[in-house]
N, C-alpha and C. Protein backbone atom coordinates (compact mmCIF):
# COMPACT_ATOMS: atom_id res chain seq x y z
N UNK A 1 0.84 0.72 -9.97
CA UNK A 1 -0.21 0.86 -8.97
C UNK A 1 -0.31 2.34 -8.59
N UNK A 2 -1.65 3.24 -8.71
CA UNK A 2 -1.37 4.18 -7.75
C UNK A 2 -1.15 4.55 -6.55
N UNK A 3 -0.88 5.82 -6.32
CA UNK A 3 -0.52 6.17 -4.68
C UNK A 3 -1.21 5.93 -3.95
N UNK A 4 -1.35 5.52 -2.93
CA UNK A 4 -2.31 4.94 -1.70
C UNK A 4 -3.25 6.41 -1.32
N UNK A 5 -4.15 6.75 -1.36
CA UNK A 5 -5.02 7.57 -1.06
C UNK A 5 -4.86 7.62 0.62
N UNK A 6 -4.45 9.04 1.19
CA UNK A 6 -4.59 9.20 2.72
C UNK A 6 -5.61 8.62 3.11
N UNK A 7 -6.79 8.28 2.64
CA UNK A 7 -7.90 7.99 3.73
C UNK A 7 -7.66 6.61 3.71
N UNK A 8 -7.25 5.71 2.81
CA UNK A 8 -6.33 4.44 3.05
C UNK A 8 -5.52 4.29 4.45
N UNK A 9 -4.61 5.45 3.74
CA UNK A 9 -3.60 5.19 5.08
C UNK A 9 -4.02 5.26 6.62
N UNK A 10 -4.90 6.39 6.80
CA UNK A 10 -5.87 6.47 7.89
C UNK A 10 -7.05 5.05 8.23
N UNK A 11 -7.14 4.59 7.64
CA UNK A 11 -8.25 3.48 7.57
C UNK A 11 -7.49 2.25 8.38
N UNK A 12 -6.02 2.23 7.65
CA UNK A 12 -5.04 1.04 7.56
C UNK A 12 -4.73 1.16 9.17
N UNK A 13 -4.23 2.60 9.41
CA UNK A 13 -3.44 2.86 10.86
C UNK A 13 -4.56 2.22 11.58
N UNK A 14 -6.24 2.78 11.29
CA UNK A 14 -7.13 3.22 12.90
C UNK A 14 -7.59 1.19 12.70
N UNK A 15 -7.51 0.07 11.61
CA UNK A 15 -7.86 -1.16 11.81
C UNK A 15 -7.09 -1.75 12.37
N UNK A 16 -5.64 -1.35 12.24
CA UNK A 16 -4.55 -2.18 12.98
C UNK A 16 -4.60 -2.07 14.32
N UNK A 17 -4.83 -0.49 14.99
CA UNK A 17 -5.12 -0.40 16.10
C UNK A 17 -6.13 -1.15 16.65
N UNK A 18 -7.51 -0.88 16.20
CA UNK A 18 -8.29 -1.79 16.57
C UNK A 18 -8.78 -2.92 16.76
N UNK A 19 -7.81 -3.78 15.85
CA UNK A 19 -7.29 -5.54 15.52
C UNK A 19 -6.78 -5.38 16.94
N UNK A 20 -6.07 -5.09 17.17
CA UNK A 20 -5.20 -4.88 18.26
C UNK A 20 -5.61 -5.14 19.81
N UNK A 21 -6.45 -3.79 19.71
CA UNK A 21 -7.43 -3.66 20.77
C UNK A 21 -8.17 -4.97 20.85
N UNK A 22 -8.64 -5.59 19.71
CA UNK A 22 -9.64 -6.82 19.73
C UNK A 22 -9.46 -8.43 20.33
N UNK A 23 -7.94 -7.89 19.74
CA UNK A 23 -6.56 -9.37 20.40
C UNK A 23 -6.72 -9.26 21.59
N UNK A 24 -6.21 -8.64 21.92
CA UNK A 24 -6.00 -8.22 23.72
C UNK A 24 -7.22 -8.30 24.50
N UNK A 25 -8.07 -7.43 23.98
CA UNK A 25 -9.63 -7.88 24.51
C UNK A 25 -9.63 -9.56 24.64
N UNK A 26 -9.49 -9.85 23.49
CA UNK A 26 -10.35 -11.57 23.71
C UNK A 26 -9.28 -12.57 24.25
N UNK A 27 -8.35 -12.01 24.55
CA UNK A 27 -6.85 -12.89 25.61
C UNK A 27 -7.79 -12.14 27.07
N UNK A 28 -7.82 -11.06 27.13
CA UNK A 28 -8.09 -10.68 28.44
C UNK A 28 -9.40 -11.75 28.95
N UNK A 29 -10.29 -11.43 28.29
CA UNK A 29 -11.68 -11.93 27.79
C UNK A 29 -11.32 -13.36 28.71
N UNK A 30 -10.74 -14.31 27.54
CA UNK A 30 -10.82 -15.22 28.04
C UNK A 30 -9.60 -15.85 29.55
N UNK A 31 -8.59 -15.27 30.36
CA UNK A 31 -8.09 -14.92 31.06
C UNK A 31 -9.35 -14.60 32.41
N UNK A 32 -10.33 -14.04 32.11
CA UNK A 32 -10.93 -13.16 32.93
C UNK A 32 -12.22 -14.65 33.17
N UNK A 33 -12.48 -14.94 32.23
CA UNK A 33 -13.43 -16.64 32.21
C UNK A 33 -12.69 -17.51 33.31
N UNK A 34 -11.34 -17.83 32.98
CA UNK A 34 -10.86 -18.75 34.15
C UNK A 34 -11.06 -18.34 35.31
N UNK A 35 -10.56 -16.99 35.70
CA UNK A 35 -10.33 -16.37 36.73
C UNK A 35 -11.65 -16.16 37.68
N UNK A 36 -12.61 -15.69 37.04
CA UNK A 36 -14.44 -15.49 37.18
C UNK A 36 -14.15 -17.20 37.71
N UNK A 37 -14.34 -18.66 36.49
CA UNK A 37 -14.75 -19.20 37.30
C UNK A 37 -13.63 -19.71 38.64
N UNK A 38 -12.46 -19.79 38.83
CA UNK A 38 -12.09 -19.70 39.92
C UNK A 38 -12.85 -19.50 41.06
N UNK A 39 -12.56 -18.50 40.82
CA UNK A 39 -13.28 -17.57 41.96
C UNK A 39 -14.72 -17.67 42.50
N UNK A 40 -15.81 -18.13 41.48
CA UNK A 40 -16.97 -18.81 42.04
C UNK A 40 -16.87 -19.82 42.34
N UNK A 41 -16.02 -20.63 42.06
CA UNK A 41 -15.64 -22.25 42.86
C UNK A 41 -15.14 -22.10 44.38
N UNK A 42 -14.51 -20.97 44.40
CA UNK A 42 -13.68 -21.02 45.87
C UNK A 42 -15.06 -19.89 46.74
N UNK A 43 -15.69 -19.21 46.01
CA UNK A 43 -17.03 -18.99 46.98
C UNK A 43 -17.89 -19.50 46.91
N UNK A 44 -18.49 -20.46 46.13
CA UNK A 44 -19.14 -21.91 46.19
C UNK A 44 -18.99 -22.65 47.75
N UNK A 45 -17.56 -22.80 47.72
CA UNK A 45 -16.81 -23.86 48.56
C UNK A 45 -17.02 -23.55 50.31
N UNK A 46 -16.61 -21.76 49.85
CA UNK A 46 -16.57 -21.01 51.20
C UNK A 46 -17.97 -20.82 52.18
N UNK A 47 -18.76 -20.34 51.05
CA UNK A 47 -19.87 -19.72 51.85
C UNK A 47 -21.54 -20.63 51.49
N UNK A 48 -21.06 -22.21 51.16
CA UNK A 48 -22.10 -23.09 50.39
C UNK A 48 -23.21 -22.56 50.29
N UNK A 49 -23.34 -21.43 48.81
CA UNK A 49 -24.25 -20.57 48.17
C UNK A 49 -24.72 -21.82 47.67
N UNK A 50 -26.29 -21.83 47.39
CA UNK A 50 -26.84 -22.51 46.44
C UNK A 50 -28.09 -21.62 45.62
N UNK A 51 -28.01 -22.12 44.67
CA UNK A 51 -29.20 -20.69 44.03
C UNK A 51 -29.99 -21.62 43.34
N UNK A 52 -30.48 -23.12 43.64
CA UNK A 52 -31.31 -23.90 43.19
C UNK A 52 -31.06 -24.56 41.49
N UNK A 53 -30.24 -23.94 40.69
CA UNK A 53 -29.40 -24.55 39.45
C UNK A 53 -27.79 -25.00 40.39
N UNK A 54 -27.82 -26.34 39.28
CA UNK A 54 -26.07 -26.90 39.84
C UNK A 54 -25.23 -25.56 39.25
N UNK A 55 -24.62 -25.14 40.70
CA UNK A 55 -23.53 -24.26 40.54
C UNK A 55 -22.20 -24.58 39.57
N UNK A 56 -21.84 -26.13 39.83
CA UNK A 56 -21.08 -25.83 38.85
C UNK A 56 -21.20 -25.90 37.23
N UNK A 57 -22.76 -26.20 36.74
CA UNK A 57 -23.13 -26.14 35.45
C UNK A 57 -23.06 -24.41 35.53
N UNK A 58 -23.89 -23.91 35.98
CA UNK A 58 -23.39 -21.89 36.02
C UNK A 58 -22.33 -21.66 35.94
N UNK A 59 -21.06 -22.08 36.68
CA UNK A 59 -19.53 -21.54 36.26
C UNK A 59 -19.60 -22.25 35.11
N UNK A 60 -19.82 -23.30 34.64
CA UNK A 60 -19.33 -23.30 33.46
C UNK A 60 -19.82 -22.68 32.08
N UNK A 61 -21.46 -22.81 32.69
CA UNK A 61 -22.12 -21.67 31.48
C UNK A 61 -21.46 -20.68 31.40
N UNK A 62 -21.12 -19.66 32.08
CA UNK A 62 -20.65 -18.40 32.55
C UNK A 62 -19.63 -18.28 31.64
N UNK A 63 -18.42 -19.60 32.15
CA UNK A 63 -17.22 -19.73 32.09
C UNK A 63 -16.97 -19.49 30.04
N UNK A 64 -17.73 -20.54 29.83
CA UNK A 64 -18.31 -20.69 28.36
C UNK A 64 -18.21 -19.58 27.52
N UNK A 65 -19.25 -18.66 28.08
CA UNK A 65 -19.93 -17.61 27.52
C UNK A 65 -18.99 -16.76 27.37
N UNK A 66 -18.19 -16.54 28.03
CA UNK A 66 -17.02 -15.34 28.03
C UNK A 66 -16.11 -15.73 26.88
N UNK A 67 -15.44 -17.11 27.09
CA UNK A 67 -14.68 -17.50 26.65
C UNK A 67 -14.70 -17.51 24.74
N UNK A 68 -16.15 -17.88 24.76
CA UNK A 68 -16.57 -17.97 22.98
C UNK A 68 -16.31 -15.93 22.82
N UNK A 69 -17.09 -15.42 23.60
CA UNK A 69 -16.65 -13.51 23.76
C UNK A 69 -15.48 -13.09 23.22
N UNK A 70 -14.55 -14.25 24.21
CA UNK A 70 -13.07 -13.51 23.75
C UNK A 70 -12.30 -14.61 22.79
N UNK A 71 -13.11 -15.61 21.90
CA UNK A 71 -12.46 -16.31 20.86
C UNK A 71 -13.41 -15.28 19.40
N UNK A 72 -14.41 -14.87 19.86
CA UNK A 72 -14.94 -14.14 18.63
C UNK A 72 -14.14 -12.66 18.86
N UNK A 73 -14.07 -12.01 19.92
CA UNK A 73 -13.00 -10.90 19.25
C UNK A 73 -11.99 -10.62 18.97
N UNK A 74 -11.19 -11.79 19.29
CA UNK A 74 -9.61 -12.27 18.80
C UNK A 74 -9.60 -12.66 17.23
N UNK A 75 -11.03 -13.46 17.20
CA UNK A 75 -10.92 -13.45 15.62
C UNK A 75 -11.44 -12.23 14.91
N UNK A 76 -12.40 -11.49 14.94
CA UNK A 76 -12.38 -9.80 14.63
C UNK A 76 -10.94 -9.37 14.57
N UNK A 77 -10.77 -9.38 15.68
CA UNK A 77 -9.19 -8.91 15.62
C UNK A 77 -8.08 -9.19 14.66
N UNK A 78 -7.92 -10.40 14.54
CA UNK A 78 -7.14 -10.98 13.45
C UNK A 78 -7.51 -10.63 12.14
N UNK A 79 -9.18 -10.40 11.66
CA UNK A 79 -9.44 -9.80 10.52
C UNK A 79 -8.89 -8.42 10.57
N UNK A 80 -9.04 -7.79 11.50
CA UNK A 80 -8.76 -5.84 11.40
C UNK A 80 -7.21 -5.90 10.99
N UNK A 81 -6.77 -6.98 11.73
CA UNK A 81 -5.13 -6.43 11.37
C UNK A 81 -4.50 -6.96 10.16
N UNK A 82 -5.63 -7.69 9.62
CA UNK A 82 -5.39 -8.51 7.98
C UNK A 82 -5.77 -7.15 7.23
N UNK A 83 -6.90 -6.64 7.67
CA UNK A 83 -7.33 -5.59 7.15
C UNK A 83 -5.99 -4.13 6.87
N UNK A 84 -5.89 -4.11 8.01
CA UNK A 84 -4.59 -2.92 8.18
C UNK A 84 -3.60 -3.54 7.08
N UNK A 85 -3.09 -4.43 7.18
CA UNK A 85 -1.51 -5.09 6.84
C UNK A 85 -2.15 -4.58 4.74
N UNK A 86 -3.54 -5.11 4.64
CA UNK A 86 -3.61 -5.30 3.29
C UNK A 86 -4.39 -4.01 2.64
N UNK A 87 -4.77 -3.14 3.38
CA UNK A 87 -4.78 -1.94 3.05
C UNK A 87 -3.53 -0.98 2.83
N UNK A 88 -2.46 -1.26 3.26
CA UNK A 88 -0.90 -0.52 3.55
C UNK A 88 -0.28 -1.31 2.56
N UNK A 89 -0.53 -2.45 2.46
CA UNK A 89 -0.06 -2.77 0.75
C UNK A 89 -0.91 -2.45 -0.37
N UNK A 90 -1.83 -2.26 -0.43
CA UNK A 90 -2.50 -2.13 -1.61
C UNK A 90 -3.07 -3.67 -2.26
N UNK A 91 -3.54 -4.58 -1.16
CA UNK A 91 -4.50 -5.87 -2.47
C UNK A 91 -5.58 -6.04 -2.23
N UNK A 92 -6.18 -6.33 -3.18
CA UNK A 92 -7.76 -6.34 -3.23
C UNK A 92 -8.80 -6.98 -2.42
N UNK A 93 -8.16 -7.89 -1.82
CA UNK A 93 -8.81 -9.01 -0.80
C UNK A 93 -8.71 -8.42 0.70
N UNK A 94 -8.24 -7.18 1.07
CA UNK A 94 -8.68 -6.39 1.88
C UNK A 94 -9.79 -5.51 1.71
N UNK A 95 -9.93 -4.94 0.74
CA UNK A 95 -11.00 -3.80 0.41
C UNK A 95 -12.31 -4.88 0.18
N UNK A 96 -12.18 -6.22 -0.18
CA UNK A 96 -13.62 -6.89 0.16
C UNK A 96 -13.43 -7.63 1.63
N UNK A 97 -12.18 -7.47 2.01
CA UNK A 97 -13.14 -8.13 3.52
C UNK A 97 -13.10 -7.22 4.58
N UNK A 98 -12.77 -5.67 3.80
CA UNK A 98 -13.01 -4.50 4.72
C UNK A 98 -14.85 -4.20 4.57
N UNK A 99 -15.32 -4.33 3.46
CA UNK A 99 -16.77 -4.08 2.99
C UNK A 99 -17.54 -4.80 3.44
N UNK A 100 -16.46 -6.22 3.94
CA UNK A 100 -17.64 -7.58 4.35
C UNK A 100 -17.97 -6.93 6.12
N UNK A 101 -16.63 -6.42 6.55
CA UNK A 101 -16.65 -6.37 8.40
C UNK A 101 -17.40 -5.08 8.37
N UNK A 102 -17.55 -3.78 7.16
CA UNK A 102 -18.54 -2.31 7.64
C UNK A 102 -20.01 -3.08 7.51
N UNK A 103 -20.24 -4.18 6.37
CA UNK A 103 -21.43 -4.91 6.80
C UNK A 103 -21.78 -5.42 7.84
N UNK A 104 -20.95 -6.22 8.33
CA UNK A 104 -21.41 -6.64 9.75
C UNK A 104 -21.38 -5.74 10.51
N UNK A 105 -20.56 -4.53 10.90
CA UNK A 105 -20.66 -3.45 11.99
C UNK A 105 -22.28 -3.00 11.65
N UNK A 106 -22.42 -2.92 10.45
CA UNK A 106 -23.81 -1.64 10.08
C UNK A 106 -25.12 -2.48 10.62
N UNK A 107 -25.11 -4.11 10.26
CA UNK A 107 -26.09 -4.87 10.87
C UNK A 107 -25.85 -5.00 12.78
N UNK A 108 -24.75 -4.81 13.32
CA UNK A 108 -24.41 -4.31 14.61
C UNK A 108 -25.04 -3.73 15.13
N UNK A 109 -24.56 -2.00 14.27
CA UNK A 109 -25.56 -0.82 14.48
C UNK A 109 -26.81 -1.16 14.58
N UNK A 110 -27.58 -1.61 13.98
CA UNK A 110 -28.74 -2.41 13.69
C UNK A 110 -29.27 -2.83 15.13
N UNK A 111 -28.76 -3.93 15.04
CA UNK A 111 -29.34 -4.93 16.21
C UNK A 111 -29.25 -3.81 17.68
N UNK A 112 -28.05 -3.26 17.66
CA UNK A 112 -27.86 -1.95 18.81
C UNK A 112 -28.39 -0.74 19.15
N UNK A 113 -29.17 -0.52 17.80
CA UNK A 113 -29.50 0.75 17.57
C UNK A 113 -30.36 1.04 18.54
N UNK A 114 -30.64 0.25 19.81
CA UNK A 114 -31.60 1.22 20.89
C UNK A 114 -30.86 2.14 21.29
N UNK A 115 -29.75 1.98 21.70
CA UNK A 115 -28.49 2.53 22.42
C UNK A 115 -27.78 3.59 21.33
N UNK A 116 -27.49 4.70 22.10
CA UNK A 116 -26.46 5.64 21.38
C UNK A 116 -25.82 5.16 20.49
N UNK A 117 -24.74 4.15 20.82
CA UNK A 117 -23.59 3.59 20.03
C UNK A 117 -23.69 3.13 18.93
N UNK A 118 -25.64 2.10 18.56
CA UNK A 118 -25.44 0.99 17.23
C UNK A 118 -26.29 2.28 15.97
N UNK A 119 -26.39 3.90 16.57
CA UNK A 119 -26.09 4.53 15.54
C UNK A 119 -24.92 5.35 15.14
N UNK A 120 -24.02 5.77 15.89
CA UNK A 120 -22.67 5.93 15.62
C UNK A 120 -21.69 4.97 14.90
N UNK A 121 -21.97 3.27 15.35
CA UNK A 121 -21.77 2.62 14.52
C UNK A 121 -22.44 2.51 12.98
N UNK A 122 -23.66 2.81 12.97
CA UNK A 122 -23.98 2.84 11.26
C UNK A 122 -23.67 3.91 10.79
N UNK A 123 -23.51 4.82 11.68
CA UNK A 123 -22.46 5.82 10.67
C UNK A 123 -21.51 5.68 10.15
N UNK A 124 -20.74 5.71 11.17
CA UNK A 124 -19.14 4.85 10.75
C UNK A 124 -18.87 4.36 10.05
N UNK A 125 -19.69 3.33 10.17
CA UNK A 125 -19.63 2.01 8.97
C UNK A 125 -20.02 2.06 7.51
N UNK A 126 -20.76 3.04 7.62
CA UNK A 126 -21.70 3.75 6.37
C UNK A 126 -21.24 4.42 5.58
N UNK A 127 -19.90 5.15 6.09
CA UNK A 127 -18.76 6.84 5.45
C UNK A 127 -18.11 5.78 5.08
N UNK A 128 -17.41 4.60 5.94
CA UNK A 128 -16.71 3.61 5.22
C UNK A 128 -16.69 2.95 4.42
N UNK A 129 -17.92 2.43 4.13
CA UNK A 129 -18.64 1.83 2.94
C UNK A 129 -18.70 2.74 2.26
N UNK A 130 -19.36 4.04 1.73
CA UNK A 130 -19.23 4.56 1.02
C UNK A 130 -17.51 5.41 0.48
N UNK A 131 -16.68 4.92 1.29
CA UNK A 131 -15.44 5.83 0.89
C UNK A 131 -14.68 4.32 0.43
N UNK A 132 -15.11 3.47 0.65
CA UNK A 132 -14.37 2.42 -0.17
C UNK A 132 -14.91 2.17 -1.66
N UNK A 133 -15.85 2.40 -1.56
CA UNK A 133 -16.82 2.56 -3.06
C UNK A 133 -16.10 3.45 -4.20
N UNK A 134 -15.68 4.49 -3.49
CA UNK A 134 -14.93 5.59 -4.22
C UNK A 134 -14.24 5.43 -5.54
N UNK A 135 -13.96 5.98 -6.50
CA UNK A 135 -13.36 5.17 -8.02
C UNK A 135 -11.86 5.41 -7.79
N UNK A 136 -11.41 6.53 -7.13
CA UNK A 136 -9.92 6.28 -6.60
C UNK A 136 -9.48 5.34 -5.61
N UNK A 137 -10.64 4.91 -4.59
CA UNK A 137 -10.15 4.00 -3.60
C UNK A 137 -10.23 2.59 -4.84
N UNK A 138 -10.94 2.38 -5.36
CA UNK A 138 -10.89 1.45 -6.03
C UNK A 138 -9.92 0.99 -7.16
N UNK A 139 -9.64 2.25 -8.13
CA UNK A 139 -8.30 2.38 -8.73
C UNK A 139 -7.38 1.67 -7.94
N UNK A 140 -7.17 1.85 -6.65
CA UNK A 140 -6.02 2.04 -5.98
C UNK A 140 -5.73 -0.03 -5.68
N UNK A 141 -6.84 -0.54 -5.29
CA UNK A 141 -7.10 -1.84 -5.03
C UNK A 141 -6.79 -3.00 -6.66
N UNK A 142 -7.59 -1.66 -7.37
CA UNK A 142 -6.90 -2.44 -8.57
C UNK A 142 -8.49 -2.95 -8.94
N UNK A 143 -9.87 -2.56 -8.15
CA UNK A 143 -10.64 -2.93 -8.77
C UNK A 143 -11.70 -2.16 -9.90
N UNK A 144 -10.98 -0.95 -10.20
CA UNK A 144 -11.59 0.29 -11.27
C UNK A 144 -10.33 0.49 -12.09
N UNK A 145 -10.73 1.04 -13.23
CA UNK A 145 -9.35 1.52 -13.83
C UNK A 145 -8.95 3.10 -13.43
N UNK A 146 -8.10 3.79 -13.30
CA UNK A 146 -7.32 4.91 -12.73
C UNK A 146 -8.13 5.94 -13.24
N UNK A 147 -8.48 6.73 -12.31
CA UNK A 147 -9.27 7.78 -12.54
C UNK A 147 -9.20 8.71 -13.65
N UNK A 148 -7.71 8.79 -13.50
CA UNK A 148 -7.44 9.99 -14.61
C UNK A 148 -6.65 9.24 -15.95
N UNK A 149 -7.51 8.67 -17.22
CA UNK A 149 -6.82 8.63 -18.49
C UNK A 149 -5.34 8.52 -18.69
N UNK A 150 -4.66 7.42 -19.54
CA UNK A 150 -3.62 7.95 -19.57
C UNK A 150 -3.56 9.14 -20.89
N UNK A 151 -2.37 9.65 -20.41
CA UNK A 151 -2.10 10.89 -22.25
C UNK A 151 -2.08 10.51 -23.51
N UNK A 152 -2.45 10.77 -24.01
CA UNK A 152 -3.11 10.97 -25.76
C UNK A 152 -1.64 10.62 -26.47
N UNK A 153 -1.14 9.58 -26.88
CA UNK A 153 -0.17 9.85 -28.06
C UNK A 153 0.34 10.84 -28.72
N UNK A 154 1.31 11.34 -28.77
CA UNK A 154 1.43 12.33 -29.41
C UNK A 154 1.18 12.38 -31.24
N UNK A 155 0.67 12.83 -31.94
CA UNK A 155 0.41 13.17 -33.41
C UNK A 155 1.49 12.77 -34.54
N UNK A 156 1.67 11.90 -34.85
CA UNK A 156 2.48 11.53 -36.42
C UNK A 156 2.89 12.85 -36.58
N UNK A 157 3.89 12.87 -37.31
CA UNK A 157 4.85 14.35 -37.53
C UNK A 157 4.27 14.63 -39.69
């Protein structure tokens, strides 16, 4: 196998981190759903708000909404750090489900792109896609053959 190309290793470090970040997000995420609806139940109770929809169908919409929030970025998450783990080994079934998640970020960018961020994201996502494309990143996955030839036999004497 060849040597892992630094921008691998850089790729591997900054997904694990961000798997990371994504876990924790969607524990917080959903942590923060209970707590939210708590808390509108006991000011429900306190100050008998009514806003003409059943309040407690709203906490639970609410409650809902967060909760699917932080089960979809826990699972992001779990991909980034599949991503990290299988980029730092070198197998191939990372480098396509690294190409599958810069697709979805770039359609992100997309849908975001009113906002600053969903073009920083198609950038991002775009250098990435194109640096996984690369014939050494690919060598490296095992899905190109090695950039550089092997040596010529040496000549019958």
């Amino acid at each position: 196998m060849p040597e892992r190309p630094t921008g691998i290793s850089v790729l591997a470090i900054v997904a694990g981190i961000f798997g990371i970040i994504l876990i924790i997000g969607g524990l917080i995420m959903g942590v923060a759903a209970a707590a939210l609806s708590d808390l509108m139940q006991d000011y429900i109770e306190t100050y008998g708000v009514t806003i003409g929809v059943s309040v407690s169908a709203l906490t639970a919409m609410i409650t809902a909404i967060l909760v699917v929030i932080g089960v979809i970025a826990a699972i992001f998450g779990i991909l980034y750090v599949a991503v990290a783990y299988g980029f730092w080994v070198g197998t191939g079934w990372s480098r396509l489900l690294a190409i599958i998640l810069s697709i979805l970020g770039i359609i992100t960018g997309i849908i975001t792109a009113t906002g600053g961020i969903g073009i920083v994201l198609i950038i991002i996502y775009a250098v990435i896609l194109w640096y996984l494309m690369q014939r050494h990143v690919k060598a490296f996955f095992g899905a190109a053959p090695p950039s550089t030839p092997p040596p010529a036999p040496p000549p019958p004497p």
